[in-house]
Protein backbone atom coordinates (compact mmCIF):
# COMPACT_ATOMS: atom_id res chain seq x y z
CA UNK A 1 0.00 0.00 0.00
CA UNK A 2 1.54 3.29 -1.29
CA UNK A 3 1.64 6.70 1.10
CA UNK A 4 -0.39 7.99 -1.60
CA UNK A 5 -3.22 5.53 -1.19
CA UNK A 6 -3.28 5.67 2.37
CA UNK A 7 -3.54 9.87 2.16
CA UNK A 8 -6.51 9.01 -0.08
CA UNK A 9 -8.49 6.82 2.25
CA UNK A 10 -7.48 9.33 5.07
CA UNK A 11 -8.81 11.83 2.54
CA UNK A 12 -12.38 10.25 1.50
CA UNK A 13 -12.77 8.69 5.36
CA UNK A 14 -12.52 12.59 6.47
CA UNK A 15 -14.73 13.59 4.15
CA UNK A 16 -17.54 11.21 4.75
CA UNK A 17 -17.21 12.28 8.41
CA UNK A 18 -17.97 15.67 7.19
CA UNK A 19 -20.66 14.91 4.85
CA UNK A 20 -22.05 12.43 7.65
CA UNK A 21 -22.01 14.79 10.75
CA UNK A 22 -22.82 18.01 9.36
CA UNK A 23 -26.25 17.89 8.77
CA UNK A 24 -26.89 16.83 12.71
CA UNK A 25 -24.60 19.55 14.15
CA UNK A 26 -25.70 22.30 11.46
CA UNK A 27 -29.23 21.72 12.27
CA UNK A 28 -28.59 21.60 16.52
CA UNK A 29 -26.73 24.91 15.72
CA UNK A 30 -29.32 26.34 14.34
CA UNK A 31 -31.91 25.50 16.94
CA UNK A 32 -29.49 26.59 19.62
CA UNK A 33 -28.96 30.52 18.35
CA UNK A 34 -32.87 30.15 17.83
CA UNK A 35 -33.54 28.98 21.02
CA UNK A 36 -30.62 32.00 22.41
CA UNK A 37 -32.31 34.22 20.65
CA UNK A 38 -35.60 33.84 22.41
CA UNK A 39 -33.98 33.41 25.50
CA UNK A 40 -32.14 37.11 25.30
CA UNK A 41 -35.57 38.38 23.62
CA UNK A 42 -37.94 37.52 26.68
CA UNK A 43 -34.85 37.04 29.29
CA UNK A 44 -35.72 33.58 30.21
CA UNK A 45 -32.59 32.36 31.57
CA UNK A 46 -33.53 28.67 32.02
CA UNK A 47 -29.97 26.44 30.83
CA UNK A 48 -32.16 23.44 30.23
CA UNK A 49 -34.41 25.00 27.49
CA UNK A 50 -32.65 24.42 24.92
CA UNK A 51 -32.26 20.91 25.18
CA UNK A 52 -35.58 19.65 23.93
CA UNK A 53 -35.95 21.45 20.97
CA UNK A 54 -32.19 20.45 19.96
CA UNK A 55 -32.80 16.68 20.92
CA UNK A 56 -36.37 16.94 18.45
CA UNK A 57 -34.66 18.59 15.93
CA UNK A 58 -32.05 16.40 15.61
CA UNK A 59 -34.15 13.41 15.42
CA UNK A 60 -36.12 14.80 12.70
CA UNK A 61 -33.36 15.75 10.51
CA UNK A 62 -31.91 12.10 11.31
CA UNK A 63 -35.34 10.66 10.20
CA UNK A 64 -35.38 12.96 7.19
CA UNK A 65 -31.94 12.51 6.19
CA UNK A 66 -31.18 9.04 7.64
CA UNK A 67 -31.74 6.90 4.31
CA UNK A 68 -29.01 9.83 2.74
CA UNK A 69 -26.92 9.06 5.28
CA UNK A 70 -26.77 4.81 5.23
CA UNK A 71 -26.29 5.16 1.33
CA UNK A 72 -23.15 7.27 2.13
CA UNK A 73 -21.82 5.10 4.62
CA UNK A 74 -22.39 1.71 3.00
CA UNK A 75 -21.38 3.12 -0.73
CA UNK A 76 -18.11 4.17 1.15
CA UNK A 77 -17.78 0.94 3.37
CA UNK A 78 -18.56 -1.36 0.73
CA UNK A 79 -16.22 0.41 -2.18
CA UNK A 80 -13.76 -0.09 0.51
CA UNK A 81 -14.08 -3.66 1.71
CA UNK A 82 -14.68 -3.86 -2.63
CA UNK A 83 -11.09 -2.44 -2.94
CA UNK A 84 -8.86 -3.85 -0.33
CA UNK A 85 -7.63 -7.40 -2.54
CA UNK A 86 -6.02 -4.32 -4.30
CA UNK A 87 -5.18 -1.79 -2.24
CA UNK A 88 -2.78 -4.86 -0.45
CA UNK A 89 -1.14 -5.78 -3.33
């Protein structure tokens, strides 16, 4: 296995991380500036409020983007497992 085949796996691995976490921490961003927002608007200074709405939203955008999600992982998993007979030799 060449350095320059490994830096490619590092490469497309980091990328799929990316690709794979960005839509759950984008969207529990968003709902936490929100959810700040509200919070300096009517001075409720309650820590915990912002849990719930981050915990639903997440789980919606995993049910909405979930099926996206497996097809990136497996295509990725399974073009590697696919590949490695000639990535050893």
């Amino acid at each position: 296995m060449t350095p320059e085949t490994v830096m490619s796996l590092a490469y497309q691995g980091m990328v799929i991380t990316l690709l794979l976490a960005a839509p759950l921490l984008l969207t529990a961003l968003a709902i936490g500036l929100l959810v700040s927002l509200f919070q300096a608007a009517t001075q409720i200074n309650e820590m915990t409020l912002s849990f719930i709405p981050k915990i639903l939203g997440v789980f919606a955008t995993l049910v909405l983007m979930g099926p996206w999600l497996l097809q990136l992982i497996t295509d990725f998993t399974r073009d590697l497992i696919q590949n490695l007979p000639q990535m050893l030799f």
